[in-house]
N, C-alpha and C. Protein backbone atom coordinates (compact mmCIF):
# COMPACT_ATOMS: atom_id res chain seq x y z
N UNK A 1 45.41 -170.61 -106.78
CA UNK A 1 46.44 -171.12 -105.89
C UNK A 1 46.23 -172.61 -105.67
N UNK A 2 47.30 -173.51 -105.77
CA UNK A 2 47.21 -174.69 -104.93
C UNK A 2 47.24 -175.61 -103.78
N UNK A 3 46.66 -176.30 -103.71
CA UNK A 3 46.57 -177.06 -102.74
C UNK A 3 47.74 -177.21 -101.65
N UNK A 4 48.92 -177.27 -101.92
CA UNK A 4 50.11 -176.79 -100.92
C UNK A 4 50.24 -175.82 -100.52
N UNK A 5 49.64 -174.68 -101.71
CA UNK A 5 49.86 -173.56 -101.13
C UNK A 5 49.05 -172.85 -99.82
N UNK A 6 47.86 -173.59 -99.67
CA UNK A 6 46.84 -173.59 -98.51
C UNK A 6 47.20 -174.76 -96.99
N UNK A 7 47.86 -175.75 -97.82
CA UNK A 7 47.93 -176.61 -96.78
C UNK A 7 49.46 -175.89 -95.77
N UNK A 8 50.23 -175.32 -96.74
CA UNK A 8 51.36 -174.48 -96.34
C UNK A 8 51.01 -173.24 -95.11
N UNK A 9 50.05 -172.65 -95.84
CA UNK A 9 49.43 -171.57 -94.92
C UNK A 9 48.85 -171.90 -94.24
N UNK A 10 48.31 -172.99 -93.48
CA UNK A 10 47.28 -173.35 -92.83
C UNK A 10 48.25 -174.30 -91.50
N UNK A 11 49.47 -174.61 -92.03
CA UNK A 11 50.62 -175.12 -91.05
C UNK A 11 51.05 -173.37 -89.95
N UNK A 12 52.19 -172.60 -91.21
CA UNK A 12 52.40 -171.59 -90.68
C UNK A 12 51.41 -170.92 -89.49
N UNK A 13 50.00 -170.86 -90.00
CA UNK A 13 48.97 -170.45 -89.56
C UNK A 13 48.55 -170.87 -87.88
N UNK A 14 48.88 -172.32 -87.95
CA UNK A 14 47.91 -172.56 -86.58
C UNK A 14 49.59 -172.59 -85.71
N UNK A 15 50.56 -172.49 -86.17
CA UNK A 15 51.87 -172.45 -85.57
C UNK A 15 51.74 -171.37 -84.37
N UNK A 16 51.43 -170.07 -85.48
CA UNK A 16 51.29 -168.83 -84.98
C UNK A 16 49.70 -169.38 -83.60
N UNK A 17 48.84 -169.82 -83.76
CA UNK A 17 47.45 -169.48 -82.86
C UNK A 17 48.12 -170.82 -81.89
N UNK A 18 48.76 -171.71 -82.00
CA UNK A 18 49.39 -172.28 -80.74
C UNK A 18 50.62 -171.72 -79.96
N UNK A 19 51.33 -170.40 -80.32
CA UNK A 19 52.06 -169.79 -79.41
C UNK A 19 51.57 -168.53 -78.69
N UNK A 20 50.35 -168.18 -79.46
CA UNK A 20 49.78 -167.33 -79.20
C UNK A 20 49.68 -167.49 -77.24
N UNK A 21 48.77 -166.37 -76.84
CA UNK A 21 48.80 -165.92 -75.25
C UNK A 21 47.14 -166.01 -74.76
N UNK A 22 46.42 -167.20 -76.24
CA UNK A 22 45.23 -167.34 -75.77
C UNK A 22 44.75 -168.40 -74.87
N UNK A 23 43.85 -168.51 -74.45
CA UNK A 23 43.78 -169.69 -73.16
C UNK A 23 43.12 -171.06 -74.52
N UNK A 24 44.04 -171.96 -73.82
CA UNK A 24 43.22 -173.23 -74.41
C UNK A 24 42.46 -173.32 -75.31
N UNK A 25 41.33 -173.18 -74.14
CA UNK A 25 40.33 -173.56 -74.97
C UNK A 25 39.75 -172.59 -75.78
N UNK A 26 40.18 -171.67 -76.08
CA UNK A 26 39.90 -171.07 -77.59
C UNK A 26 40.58 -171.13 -78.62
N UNK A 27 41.85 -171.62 -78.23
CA UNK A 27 42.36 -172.16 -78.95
C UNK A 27 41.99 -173.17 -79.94
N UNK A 28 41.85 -173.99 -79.24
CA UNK A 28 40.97 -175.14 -79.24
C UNK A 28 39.76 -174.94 -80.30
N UNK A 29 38.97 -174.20 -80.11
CA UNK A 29 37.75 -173.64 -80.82
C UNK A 29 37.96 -172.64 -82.14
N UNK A 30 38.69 -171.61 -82.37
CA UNK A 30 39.55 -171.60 -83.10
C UNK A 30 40.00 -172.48 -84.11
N UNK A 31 41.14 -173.00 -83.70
CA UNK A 31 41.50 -174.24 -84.83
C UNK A 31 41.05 -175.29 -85.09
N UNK A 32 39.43 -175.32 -84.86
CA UNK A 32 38.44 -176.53 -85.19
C UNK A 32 37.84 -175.39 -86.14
N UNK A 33 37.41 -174.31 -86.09
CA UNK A 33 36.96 -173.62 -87.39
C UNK A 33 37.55 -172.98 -88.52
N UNK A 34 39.04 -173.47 -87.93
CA UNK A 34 40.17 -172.79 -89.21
C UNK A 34 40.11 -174.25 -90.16
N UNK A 35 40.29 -175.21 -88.95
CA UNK A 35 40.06 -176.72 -90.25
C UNK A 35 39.25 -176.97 -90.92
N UNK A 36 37.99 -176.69 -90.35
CA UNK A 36 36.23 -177.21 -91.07
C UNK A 36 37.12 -175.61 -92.56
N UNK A 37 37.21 -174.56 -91.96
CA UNK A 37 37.38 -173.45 -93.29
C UNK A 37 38.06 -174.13 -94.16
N UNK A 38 39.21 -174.71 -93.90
CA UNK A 38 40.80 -175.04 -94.78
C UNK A 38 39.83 -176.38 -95.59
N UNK A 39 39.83 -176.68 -95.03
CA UNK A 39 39.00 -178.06 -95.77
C UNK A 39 38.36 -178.20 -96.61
N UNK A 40 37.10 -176.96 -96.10
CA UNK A 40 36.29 -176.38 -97.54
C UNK A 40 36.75 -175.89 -98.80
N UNK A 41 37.76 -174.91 -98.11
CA UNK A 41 38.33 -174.28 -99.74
C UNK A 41 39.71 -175.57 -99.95
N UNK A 42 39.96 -176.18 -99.62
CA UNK A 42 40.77 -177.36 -100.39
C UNK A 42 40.49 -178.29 -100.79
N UNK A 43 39.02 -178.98 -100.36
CA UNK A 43 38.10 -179.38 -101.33
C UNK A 43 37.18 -179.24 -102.18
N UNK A 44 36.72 -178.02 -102.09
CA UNK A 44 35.66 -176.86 -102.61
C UNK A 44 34.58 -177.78 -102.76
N UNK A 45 34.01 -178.71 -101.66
CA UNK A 45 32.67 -179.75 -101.67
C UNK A 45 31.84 -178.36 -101.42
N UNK A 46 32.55 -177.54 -100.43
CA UNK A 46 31.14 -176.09 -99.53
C UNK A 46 32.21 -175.10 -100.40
N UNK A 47 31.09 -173.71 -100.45
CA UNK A 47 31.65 -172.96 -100.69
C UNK A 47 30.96 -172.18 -99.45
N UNK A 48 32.02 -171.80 -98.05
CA UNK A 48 31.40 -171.06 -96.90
C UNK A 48 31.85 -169.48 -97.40
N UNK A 49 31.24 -168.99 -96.83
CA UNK A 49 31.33 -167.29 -96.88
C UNK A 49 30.82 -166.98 -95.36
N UNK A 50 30.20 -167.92 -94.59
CA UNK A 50 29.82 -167.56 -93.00
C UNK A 50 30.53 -168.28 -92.35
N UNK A 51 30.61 -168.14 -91.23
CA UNK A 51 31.12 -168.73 -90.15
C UNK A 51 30.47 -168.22 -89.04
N UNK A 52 30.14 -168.92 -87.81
CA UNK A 52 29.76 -168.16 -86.00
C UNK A 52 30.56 -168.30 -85.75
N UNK A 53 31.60 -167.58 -85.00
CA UNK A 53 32.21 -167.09 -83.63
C UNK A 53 32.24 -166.09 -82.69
N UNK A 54 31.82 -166.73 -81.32
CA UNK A 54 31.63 -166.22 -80.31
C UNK A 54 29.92 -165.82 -80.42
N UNK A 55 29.66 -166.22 -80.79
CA UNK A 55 27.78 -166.35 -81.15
C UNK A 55 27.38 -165.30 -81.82
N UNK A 56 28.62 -164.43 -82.66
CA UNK A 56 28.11 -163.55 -84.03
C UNK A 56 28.13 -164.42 -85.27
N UNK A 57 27.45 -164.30 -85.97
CA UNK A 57 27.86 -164.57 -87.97
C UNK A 57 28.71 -163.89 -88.48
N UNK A 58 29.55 -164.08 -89.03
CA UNK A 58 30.63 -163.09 -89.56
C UNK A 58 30.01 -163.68 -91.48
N UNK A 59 29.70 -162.69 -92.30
CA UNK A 59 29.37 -163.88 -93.14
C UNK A 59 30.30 -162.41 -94.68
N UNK A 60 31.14 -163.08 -95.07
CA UNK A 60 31.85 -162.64 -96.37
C UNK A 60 31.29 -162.49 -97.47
N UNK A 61 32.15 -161.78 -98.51
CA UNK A 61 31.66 -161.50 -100.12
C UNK A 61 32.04 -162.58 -100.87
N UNK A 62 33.16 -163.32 -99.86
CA UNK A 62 34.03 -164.58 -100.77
C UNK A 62 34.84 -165.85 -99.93
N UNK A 63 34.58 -166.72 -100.25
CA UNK A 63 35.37 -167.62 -99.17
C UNK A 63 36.45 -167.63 -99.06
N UNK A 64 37.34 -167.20 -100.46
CA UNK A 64 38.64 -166.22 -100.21
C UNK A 64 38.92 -165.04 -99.08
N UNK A 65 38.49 -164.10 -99.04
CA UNK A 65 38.15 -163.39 -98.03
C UNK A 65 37.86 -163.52 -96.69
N UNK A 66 37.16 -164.29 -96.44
CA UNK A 66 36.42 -164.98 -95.35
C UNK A 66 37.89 -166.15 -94.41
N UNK A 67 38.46 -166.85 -95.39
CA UNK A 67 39.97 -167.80 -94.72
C UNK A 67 40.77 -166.86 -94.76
N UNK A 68 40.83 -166.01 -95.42
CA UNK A 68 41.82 -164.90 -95.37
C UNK A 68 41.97 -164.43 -93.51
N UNK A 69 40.52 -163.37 -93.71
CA UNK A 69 40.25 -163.04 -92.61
C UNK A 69 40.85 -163.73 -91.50
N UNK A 70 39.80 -164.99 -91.12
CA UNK A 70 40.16 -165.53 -90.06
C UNK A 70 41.33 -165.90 -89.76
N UNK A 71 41.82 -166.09 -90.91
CA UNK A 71 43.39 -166.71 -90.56
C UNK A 71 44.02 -165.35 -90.14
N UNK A 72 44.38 -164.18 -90.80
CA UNK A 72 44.84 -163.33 -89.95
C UNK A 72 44.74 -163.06 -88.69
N UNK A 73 43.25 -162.68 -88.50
CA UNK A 73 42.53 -161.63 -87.25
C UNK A 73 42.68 -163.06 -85.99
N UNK A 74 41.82 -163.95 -86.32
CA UNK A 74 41.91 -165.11 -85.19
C UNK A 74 42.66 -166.22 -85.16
N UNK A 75 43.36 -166.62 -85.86
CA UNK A 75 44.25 -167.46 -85.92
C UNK A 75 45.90 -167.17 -85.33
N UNK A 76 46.30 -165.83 -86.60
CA UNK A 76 47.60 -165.08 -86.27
C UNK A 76 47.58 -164.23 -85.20
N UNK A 77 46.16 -163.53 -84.87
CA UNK A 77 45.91 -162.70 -83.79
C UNK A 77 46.84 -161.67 -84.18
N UNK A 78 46.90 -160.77 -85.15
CA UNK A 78 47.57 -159.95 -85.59
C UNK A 78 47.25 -158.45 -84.66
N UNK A 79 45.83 -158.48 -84.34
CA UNK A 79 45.70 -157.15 -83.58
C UNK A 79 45.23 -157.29 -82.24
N UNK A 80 46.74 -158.66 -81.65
CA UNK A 80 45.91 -159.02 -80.01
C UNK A 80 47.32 -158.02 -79.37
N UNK A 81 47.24 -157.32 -78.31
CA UNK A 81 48.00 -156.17 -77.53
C UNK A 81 47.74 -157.25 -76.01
N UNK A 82 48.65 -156.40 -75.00
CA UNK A 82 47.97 -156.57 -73.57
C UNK A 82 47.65 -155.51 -73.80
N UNK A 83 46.45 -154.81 -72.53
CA UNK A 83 46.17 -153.51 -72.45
C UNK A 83 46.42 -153.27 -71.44
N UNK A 84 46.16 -151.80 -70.83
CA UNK A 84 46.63 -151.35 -69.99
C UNK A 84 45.77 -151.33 -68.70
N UNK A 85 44.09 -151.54 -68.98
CA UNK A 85 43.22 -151.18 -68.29
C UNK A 85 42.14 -152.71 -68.72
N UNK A 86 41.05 -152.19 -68.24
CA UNK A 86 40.35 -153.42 -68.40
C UNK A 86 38.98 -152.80 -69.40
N UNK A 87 39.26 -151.96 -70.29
CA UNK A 87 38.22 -151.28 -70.99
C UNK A 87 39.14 -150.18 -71.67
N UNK A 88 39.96 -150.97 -72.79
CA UNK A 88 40.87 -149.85 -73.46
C UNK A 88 40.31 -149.48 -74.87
N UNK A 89 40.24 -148.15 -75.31
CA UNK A 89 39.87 -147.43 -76.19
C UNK A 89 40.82 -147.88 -77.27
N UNK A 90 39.80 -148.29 -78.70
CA UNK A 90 40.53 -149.06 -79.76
C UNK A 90 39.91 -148.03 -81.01
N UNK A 91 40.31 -147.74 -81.62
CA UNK A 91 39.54 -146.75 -82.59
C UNK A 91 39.82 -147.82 -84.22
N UNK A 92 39.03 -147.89 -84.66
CA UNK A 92 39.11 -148.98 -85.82
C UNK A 92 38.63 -148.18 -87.40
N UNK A 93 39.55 -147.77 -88.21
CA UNK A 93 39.28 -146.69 -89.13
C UNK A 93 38.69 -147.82 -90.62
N UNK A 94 39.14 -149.30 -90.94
CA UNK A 94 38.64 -149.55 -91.71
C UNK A 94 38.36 -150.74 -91.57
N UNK A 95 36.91 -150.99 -90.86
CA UNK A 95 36.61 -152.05 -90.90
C UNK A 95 35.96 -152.92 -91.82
N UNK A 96 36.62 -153.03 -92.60
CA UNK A 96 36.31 -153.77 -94.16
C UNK A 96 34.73 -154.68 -93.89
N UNK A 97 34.81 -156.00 -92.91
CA UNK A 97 33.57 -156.59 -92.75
C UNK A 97 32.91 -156.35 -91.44
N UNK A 98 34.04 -156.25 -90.58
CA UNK A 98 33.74 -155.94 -89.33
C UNK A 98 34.18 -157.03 -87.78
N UNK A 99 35.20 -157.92 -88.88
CA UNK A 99 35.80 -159.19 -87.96
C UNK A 99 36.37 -158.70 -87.13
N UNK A 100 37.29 -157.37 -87.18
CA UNK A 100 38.16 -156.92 -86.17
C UNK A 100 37.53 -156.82 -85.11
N UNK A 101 36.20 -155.76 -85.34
CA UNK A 101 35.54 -155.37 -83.73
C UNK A 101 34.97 -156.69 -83.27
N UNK A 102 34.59 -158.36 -83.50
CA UNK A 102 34.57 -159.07 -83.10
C UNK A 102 35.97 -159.75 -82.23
N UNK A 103 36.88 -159.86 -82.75
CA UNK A 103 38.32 -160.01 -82.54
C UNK A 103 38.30 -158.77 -80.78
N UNK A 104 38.08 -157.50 -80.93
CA UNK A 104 38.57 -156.62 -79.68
C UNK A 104 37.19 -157.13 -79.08
């Protein structure tokens, strides 16, 4: 893929995590590690497969995988809900690396 085609996704991308219903400043924190990611694989100087957030390692098979990820799960916030309670039961059947249960 090319270089537009990342810089494309990486617009769409933080579109979605600035309308999002997250506070600021994770926001904030967030799209300082979606850029250091985007950067890497559009210059390919690093090849990351880890990242910390929220003081876990999340660390991938591929740095494909890995911008993938984040850009979905924390960026798009694809599996953010309100809940109903303050301790809601999430049952997670395929957690491929395990970003989601970081994400809930």
């Amino acid at each position: 893929m090319n270089n537009a085609f990342f810089i494309y996704t990486f617009v769409i991308n933080s579109a979605y995590l600035i309308k999002s219903p997250l506070k600021i400043s994770s926001k904030i924190t967030i799209l300082q590690k979606y850029v250091f990611l985007m950067v890497a694989k559009i210059t390919r100087i690093l090849r990351i497969k880890k990242i910390t957030i929220q003081n876990f390692k999340i660390v991938a098979f591929d740095e494909d995988a890995l911008v993938y990820l984040f850009g979905e799960i924390f960026v798009k916030n694809i599996y953010y809900f309100d809940a109903k309670n303050d301790s809601p039961v999430i049952i997670d059947c395929g957690s491929n690396i395990g970003v989601s249960i970081l994400y809930f």
